[in-house]
Protein backbone atom coordinates (compact mmCIF):
# COMPACT_ATOMS: atom_id res chain seq x y z
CA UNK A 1 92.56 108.24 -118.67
CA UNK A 2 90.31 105.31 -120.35
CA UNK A 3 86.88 105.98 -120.83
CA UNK A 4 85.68 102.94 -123.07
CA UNK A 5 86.94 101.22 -126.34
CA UNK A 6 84.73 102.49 -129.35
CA UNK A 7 83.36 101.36 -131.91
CA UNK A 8 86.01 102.47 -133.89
CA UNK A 9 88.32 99.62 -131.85
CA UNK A 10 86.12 97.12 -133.06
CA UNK A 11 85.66 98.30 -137.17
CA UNK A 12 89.64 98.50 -136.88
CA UNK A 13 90.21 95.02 -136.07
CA UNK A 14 87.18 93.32 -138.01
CA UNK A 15 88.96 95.17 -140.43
CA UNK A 16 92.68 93.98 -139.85
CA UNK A 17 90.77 90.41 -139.78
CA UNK A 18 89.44 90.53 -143.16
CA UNK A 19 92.95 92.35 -144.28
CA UNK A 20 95.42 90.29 -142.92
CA UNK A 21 98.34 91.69 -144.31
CA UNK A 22 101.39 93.42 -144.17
CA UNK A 23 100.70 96.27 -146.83
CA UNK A 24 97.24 96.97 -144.92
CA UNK A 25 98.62 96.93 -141.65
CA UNK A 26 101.42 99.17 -142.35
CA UNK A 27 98.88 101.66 -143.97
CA UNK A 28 96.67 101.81 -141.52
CA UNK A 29 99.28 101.69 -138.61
CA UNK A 30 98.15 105.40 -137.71
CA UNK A 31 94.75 104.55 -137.39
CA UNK A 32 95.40 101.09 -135.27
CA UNK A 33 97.64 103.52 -132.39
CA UNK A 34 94.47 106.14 -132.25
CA UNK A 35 91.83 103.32 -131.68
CA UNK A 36 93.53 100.23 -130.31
CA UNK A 37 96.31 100.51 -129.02
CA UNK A 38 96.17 104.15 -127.17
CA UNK A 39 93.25 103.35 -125.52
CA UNK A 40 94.92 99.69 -124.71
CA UNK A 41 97.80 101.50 -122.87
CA UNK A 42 94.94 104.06 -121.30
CA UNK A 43 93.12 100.94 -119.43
CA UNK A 44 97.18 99.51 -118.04
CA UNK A 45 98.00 103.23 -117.00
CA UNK A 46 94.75 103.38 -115.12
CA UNK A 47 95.05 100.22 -113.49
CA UNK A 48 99.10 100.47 -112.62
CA UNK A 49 99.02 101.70 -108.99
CA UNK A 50 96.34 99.27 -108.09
CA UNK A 51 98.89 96.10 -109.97
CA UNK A 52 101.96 97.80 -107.59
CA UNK A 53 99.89 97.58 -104.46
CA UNK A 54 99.17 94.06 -104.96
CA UNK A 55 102.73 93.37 -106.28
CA UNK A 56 105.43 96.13 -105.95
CA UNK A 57 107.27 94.24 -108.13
CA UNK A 58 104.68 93.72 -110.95
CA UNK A 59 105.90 95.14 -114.29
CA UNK A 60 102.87 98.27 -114.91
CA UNK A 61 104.79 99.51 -118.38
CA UNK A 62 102.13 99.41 -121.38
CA UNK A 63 104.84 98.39 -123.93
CA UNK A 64 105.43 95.88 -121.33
CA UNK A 65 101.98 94.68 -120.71
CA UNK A 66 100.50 94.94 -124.02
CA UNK A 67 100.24 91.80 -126.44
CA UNK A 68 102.13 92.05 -130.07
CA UNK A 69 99.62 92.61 -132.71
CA UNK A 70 101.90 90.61 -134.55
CA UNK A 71 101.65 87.19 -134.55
CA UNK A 72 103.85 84.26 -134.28
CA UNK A 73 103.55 82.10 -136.70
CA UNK A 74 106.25 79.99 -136.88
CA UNK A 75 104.62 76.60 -135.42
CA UNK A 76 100.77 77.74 -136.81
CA UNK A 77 98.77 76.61 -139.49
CA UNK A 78 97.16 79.92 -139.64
CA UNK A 79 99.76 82.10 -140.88
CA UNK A 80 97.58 85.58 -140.68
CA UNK A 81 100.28 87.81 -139.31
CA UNK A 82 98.15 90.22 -137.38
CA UNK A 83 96.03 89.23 -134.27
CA UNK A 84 92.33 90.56 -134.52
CA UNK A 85 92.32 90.95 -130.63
CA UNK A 86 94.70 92.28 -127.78
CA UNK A 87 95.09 91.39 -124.47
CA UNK A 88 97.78 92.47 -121.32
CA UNK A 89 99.73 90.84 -118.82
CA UNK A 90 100.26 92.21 -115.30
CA UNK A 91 103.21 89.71 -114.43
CA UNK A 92 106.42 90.44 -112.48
CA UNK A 93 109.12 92.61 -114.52
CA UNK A 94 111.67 90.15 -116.83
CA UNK A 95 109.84 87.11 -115.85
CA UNK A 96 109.69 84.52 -118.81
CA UNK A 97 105.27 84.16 -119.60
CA UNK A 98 105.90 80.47 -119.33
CA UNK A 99 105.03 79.36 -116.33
CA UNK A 100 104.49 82.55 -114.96
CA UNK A 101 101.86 84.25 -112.55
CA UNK A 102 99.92 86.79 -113.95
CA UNK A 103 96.58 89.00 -113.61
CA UNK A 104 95.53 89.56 -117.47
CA UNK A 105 92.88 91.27 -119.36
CA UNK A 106 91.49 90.68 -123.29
CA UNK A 107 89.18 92.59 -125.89
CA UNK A 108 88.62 91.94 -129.66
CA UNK A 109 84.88 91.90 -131.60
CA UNK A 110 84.25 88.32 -130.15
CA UNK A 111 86.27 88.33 -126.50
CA UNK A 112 86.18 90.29 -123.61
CA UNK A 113 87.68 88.83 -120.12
CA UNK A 114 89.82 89.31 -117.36
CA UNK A 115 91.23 87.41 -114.95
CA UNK A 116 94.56 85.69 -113.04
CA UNK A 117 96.78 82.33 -112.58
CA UNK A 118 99.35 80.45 -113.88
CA UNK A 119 100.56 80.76 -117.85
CA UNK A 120 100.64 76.55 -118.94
CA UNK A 121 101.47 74.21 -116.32
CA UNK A 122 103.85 74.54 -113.32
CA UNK A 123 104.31 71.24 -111.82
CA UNK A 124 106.38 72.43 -109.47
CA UNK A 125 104.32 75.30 -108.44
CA UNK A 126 101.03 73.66 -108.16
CA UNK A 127 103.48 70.76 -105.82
CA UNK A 128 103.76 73.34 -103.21
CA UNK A 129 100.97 74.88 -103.20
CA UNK A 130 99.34 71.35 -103.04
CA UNK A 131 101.92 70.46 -99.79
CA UNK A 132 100.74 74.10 -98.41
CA UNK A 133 97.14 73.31 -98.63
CA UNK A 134 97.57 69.98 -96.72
CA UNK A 135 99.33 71.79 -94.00
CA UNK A 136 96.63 74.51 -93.23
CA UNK A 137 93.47 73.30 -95.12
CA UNK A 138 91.62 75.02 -93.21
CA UNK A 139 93.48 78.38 -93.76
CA UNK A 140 93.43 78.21 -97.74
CA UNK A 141 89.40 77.61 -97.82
CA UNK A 142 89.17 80.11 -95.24
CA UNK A 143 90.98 82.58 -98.06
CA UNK A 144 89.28 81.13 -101.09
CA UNK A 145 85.61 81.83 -99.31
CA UNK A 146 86.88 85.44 -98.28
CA UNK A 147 87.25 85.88 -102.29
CA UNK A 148 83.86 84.95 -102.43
CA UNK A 149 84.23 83.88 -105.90
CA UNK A 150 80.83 82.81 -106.84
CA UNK A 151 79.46 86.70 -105.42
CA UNK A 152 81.69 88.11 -107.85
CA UNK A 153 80.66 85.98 -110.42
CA UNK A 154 84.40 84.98 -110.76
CA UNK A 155 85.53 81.07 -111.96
CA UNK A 156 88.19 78.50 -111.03
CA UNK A 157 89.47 77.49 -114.47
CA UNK A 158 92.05 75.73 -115.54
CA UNK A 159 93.22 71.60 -116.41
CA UNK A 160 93.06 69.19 -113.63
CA UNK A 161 94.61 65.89 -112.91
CA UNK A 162 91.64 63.64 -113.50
CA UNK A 163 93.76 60.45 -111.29
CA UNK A 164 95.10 61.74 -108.24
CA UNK A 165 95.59 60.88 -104.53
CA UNK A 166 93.77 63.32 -102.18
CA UNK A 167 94.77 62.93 -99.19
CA UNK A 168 91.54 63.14 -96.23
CA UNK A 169 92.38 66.14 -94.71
CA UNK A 170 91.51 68.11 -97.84
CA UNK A 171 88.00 68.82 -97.56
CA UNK A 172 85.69 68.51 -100.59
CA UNK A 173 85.45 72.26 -101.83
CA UNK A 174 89.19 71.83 -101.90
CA UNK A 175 89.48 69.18 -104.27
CA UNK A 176 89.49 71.15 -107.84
CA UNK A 177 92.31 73.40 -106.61
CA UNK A 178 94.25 70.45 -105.24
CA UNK A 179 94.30 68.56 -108.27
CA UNK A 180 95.22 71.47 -110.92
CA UNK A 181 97.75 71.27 -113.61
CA UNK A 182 97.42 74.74 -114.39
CA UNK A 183 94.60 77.31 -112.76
CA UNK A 184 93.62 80.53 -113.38
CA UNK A 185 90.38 82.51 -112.11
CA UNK A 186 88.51 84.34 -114.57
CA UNK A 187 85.14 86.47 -114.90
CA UNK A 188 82.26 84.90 -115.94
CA UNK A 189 80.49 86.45 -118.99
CA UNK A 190 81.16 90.12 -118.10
CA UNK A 191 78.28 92.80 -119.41
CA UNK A 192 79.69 93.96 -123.09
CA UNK A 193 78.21 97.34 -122.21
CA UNK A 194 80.87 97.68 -120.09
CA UNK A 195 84.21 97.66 -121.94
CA UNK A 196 82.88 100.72 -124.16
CA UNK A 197 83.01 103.09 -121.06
CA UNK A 198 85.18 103.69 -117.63
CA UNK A 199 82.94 100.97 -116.12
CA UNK A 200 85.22 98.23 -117.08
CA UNK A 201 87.88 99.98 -114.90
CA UNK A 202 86.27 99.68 -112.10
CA UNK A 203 84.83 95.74 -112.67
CA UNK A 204 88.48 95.07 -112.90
CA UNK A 205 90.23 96.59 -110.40
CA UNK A 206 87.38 95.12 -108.24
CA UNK A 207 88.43 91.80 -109.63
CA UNK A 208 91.86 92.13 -109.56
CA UNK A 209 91.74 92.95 -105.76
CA UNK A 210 89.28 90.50 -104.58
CA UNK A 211 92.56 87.81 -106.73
CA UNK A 212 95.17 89.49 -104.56
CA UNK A 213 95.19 87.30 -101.58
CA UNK A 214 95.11 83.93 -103.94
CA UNK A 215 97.97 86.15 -106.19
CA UNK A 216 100.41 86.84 -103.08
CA UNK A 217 99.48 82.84 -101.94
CA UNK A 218 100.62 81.53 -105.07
CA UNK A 219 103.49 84.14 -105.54
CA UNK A 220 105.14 83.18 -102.22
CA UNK A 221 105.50 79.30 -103.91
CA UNK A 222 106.82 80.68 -106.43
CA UNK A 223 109.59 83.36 -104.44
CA UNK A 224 109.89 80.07 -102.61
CA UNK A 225 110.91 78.01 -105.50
CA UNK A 226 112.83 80.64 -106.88
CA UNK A 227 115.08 80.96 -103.55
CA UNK A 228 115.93 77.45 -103.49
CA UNK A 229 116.94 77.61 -107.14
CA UNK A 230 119.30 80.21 -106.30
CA UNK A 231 121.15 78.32 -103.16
């Protein structure tokens, strides 16, 4: 069961930031499982059955979820090979991060957030969820008022087509969502207070529940497009 990050979590990785290498990493490997990544896999374990409600399909596994601390550094100019941060991905089990759906969380000394949308753009996502907002307008701002987004103190994010036909029946408070590339909701400046005790559970899961209706909206375009691919 999680019951906060420590301090500890945050010496390690200051540490790994100003050590950036393999011989450090690989000594202190014992000490990174104990305070980052066990309590990492703590938080996705607590939060699992909540994920499968929203998405039986969604892929709960902390090896799974959990970011490498490795980095890729193949096409970077920074070639540090460790990350000093984490984050996790709730997505659906096997499915490719590009382009995907996903509810995610992140923590490291200068970063904490938590949120869900769309991994880069999906053009032909966003499409049909654009064609399914100009059939039921109505319907999709009735669903994106019952998230109550600015109560929650929860963000549309994202990049947006700055040149785009809208047509008139898409009323004003529509217009952002209409015209995104790529969107994802996130929490706006959580308390830091909270991440260092079982709070944060709790903010999240909240979070992540109040998403689930936009999640399943955006997840039936994508079953959708799927489906057709396969026919």
């Amino acid at each position: 069961m999680f019951t906060g990050f420590t301090d500890e979590t945050i010496q390690f990785l200051l540490d790994l930031k100003f050590h950036n290498n393999s011989t450090y990493f690989h000594e202190q490997h014992d000490r990174y499982v104990e305070t980052v990544q066990t309590p990492f896999y703590e938080l996705i374990n607590d939060l699992a059955d909540d994920m499968r409600k929203i998405d039986p399909l969604m892929e709960t596994r902390p090896y799974k979820c959990l970011s490498r601390i490795h980095r890729d550094t193949r096409f970077s100019r920074d070639k540090s090979p460790y990350r000093d941060h984490h984050w996790f991905l709730f997505r659906r089990a096997a499915e490719p991060r590009d382009k995907s759906l996903f509810y995610y969380f992140e923590f490291g000394p200068d970063r904490l957030g938590w949120g869900m949308g769309i991994w880069g753009e999906n053009r032909e996502l966003m499409d049909l969820f654009r064609k399914r907002m100009r059939a039921n307008p109505d319907g999709t701002l009735a669903l994106i008022d019952d998230m109550n987004l600015a109560g929650r103190h929860l963000l549309l994010n994202g990049r947006f087509y700055k040149r785009m036909d809208i047509p008139p029946e898409i009323p004003q408070r529509l217009k952002q969502w209409y015209t995104g590339k790529e969107i994802y909701i996130s929490r706006y400046e959580p308390d830091w207070k909270w991440a260092f005790s079982d709070r944060i559970v709790k903010e999240i899961r909240k979070d992540f529940l109040a998403m689930a209706p936009m999640y399943r909206l955006l997840r039936g375009c994508m079953d959708d497009i799927q489906k057709d691919g396969t026919e």
